[in-house]
N, C-alpha and C. Protein backbone atom coordinates (compact mmCIF):
# COMPACT_ATOMS: atom_id res chain seq x y z
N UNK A 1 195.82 45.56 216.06
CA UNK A 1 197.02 45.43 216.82
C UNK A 1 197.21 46.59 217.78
N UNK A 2 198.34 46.14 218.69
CA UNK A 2 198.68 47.55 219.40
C UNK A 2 199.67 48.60 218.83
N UNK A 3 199.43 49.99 219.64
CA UNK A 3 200.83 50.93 218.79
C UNK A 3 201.23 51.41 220.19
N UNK A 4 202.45 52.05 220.00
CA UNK A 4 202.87 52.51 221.24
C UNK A 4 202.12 53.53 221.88
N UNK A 5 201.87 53.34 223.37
CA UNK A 5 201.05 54.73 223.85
C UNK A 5 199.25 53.97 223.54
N UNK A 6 199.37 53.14 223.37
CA UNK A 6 197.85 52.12 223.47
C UNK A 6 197.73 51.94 225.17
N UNK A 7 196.38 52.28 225.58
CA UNK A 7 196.51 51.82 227.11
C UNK A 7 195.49 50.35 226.87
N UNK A 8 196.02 49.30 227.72
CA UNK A 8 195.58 47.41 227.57
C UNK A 8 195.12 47.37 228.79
N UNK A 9 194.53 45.90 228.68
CA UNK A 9 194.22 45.61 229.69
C UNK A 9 195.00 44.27 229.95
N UNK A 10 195.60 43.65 231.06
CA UNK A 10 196.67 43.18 231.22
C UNK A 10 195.27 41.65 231.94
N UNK A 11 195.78 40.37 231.42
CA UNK A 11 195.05 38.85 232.18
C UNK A 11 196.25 38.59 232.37
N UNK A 12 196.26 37.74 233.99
CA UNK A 12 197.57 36.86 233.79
C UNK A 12 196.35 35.07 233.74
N UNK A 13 196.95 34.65 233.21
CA UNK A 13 196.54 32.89 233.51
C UNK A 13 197.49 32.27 234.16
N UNK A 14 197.33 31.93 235.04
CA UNK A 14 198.39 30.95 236.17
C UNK A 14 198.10 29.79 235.70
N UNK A 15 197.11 29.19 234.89
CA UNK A 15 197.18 27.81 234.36
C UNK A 15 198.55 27.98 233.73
N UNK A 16 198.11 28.05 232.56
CA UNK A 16 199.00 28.55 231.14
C UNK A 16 200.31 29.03 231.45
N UNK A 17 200.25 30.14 232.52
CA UNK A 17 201.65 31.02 232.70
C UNK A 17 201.42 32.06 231.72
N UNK A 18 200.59 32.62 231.58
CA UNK A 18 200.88 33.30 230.43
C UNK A 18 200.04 34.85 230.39
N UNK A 19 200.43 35.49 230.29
CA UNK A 19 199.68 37.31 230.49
C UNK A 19 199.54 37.49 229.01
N UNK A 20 198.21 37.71 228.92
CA UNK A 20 197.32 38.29 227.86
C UNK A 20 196.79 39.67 227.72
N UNK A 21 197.21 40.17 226.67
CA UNK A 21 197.09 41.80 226.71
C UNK A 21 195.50 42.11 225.73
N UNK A 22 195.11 43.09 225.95
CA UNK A 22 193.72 43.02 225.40
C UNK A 22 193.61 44.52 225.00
N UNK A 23 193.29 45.59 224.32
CA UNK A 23 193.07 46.87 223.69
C UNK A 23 191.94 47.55 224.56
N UNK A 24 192.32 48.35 225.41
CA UNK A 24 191.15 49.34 226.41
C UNK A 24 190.51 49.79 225.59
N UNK A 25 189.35 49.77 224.80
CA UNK A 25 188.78 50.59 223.93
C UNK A 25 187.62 51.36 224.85
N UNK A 26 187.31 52.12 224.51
CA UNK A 26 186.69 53.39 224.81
C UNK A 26 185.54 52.91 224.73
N UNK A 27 184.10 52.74 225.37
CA UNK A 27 182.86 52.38 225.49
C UNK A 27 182.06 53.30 224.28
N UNK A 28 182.81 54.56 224.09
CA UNK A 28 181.94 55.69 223.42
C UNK A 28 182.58 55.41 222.39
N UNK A 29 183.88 55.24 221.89
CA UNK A 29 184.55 54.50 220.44
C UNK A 29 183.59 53.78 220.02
N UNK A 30 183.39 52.60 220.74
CA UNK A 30 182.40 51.53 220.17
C UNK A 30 181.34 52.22 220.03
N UNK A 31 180.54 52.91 220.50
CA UNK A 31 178.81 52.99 220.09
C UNK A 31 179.26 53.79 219.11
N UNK A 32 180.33 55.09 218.87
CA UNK A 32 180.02 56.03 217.47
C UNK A 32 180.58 54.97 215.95
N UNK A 33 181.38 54.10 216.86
CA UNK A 33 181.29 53.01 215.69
C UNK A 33 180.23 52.34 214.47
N UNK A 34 179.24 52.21 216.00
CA UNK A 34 178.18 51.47 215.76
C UNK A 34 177.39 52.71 215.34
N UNK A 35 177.63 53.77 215.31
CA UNK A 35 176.24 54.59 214.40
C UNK A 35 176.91 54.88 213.48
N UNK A 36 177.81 55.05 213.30
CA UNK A 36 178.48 55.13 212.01
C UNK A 36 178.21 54.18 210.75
N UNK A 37 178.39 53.21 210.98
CA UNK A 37 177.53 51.25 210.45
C UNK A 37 176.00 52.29 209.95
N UNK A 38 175.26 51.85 211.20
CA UNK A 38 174.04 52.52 210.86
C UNK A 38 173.72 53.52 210.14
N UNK A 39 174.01 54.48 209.84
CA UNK A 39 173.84 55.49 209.25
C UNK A 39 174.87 55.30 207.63
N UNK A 40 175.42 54.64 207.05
CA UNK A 40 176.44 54.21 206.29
C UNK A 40 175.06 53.22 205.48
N UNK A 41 174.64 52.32 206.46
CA UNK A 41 173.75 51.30 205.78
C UNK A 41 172.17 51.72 205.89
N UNK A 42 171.93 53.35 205.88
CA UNK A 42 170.64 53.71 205.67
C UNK A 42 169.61 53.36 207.04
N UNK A 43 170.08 52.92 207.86
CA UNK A 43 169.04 52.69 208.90
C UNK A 43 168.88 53.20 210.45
N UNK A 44 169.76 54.39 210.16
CA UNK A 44 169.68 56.06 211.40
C UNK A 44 168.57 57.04 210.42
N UNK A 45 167.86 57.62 211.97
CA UNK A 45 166.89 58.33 211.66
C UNK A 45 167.20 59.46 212.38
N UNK A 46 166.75 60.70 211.62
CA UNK A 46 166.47 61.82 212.37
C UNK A 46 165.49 62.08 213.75
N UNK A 47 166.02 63.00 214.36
CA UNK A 47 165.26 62.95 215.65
C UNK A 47 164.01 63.06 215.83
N UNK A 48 163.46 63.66 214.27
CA UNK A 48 162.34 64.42 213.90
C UNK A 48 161.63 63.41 212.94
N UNK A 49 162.08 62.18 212.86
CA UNK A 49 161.79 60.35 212.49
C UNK A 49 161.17 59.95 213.49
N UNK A 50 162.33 59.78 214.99
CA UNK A 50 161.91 59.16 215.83
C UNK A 50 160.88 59.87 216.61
N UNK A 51 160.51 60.85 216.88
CA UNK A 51 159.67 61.73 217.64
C UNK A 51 158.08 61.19 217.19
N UNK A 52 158.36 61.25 215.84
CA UNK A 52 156.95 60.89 214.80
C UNK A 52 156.43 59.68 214.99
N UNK A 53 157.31 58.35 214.69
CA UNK A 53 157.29 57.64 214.83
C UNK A 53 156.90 56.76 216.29
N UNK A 54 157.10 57.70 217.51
CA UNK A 54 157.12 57.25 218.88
C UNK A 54 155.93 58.42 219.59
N UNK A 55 155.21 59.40 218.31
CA UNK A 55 154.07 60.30 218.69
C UNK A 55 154.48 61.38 219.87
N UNK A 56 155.66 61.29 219.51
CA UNK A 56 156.34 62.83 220.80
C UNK A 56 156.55 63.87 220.16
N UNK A 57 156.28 65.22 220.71
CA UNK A 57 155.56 66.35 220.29
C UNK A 57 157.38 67.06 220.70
N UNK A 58 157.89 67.43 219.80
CA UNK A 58 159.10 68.03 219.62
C UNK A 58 158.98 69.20 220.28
């Protein structure tokens, strides 16, 4: 839901009549979201994983 001091993003529909509000979320909210998930369910690697794994010399 929203709380006060939320910045939205505002649709109007001229079919409908009707303005639809939507939650501005932050592009970088979502991805630390998403490593958060990952790393929670075991499947984030250290940099010193991926380096090995992709044969790049740290």
């Amino acid at each position: 839901g929203l709380e006060t001091g939320d910045a939205v993003f505002l649709k109007y529909e001229p079919e409908e009549k009707q303005v639809r509000l939507a939650p501005a979320v932050s592009p970088f909210d979502i991805l630390a979201e998403h490593a958060i998930k990952e790393h929670q369910n075991g499947r984030a690697r250290t940099i010193e994983e991926f380096a090995r794994e992709h044969n790049i010399c740290l």
